[in-house]
C-alpha atoms as a PDB file:
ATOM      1  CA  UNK A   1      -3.741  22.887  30.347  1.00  0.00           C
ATOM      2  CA  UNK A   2      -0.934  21.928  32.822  1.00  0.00           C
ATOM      3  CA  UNK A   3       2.474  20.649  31.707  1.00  0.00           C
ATOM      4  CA  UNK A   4       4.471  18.401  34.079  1.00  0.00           C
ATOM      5  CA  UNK A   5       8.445  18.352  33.402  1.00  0.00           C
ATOM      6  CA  UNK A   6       9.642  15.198  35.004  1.00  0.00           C
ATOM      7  CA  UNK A   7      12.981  17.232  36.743  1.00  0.00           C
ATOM      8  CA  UNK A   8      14.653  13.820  37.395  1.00  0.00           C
ATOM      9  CA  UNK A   9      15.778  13.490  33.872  1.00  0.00           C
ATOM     10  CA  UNK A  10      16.192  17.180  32.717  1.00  0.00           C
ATOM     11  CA  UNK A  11      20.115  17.202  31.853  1.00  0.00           C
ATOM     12  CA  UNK A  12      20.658  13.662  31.722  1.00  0.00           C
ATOM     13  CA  UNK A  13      20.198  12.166  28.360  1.00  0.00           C
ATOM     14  CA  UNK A  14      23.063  10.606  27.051  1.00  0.00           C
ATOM     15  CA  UNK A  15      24.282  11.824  23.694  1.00  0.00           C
ATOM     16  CA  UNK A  16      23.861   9.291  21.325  1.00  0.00           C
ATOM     17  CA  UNK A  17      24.636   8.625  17.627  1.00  0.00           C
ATOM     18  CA  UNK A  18      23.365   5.923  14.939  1.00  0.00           C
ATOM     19  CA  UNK A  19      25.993   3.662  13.261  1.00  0.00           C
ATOM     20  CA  UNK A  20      26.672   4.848   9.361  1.00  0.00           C
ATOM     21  CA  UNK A  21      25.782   2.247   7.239  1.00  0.00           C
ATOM     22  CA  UNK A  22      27.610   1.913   3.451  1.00  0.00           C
ATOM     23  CA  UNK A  23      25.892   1.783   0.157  1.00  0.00           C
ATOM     24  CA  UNK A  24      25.976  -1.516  -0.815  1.00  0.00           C
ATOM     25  CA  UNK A  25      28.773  -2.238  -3.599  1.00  0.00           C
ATOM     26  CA  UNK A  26      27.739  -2.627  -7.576  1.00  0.00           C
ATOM     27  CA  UNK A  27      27.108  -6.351  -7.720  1.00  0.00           C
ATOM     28  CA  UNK A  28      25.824  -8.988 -10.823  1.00  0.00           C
ATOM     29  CA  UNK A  29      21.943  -7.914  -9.780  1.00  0.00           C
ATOM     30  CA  UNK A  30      22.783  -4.237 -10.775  1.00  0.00           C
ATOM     31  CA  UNK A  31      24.053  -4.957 -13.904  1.00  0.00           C
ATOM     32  CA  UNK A  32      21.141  -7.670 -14.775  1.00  0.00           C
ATOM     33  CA  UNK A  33      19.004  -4.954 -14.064  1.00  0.00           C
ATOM     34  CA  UNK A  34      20.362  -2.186 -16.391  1.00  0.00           C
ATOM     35  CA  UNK A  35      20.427  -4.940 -19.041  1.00  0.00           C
ATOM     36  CA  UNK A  36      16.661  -5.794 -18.598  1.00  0.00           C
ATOM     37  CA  UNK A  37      16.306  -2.020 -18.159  1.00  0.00           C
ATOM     38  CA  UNK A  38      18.184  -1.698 -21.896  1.00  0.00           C
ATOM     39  CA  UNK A  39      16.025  -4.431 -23.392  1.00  0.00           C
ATOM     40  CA  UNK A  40      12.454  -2.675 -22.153  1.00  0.00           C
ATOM     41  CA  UNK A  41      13.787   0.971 -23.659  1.00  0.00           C
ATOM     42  CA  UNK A  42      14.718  -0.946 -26.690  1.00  0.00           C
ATOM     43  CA  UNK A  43      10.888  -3.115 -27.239  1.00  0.00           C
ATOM     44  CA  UNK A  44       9.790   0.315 -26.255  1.00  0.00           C
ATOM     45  CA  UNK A  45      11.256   2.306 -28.833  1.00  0.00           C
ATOM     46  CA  UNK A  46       9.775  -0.789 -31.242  1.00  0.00           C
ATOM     47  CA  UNK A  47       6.399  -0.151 -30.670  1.00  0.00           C
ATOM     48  CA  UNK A  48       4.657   1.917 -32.773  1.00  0.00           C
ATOM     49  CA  UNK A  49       3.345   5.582 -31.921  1.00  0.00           C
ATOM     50  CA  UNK A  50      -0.063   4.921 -33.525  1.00  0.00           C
ATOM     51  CA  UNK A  51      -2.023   1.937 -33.870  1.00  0.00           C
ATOM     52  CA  UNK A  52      -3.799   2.334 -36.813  1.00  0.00           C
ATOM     53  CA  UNK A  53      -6.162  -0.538 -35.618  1.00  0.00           C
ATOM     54  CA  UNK A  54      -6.990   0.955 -32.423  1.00  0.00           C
ATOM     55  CA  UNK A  55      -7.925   4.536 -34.082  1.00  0.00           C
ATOM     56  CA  UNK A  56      -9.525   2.717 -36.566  1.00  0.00           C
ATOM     57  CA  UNK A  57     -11.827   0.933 -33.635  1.00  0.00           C
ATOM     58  CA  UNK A  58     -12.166   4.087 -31.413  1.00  0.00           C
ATOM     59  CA  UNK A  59     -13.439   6.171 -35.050  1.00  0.00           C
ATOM     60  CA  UNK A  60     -16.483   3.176 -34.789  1.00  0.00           C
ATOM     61  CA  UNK A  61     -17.237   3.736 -31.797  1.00  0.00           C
ATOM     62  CA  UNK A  62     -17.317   7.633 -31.960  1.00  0.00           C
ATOM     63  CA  UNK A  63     -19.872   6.953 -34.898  1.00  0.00           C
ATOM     64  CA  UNK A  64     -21.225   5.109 -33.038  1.00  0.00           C
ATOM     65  CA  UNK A  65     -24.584   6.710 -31.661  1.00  0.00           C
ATOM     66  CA  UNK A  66     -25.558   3.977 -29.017  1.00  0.00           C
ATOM     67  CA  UNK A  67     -21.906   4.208 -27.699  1.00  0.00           C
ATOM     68  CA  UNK A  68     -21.638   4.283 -24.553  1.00  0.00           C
ATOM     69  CA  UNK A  69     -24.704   2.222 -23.822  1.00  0.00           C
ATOM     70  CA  UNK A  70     -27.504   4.551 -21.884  1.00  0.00           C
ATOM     71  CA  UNK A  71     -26.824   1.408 -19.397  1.00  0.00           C
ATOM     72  CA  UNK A  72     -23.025   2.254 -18.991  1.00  0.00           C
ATOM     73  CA  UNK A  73     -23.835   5.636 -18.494  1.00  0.00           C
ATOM     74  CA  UNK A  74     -26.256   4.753 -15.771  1.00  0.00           C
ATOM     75  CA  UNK A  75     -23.660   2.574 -14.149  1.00  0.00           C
ATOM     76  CA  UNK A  76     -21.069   5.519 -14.593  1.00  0.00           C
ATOM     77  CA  UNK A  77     -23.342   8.185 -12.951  1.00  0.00           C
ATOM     78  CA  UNK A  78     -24.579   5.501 -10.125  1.00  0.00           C
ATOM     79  CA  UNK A  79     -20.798   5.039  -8.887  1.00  0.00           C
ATOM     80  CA  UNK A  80     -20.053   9.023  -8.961  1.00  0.00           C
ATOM     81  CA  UNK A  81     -23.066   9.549  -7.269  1.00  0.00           C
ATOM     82  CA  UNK A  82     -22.275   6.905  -5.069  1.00  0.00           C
ATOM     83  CA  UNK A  83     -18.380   8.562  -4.478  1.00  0.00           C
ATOM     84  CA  UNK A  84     -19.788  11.763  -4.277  1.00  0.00           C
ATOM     85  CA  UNK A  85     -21.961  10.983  -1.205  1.00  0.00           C
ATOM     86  CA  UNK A  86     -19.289   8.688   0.663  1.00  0.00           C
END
């Protein structure tokens, strides 16, 4: 391997230094967005933990001994196979 070092420039390079830019100030969008932020914590906090409906439909399918389908399963093994090889 051979390295060149172009001598013209060696020593020359101006010192140079980007502008600062400021943080933009607080503005109306900031404080719209804290107040949606407020309103998703609070329908959050709404919501229930458990879903007795959805445990009640995921114990059925548990019972369930044709669940998942032995065509699901193929479909699920095809596509990691089909990962695993790519």
């Amino acid at each position: 391997m051979e390295v060149e070092f172009n001598v013209g420039l060696a020593g020359n390079t101006p010192a140079s230094q980007s502008p600062v830019s400021r943080a933009p100030s607080p503005s109306a969008s900031n404080s719209m967005s804290f107040e949606n932020t407020q309103a998703l914590e609070q329908t959050l906090k709404e919501i229930p933990t458990v879903r007795p409906e959805v445990v009640e439909h995921a114990a059925g399918l548990l019972a369930d001994a044709n669940y998942p389908s032995n065509d699901v399963l193929d479909r699920v093994a095809a596509t990691l196979a089909q990962n695993i090889l790519n």
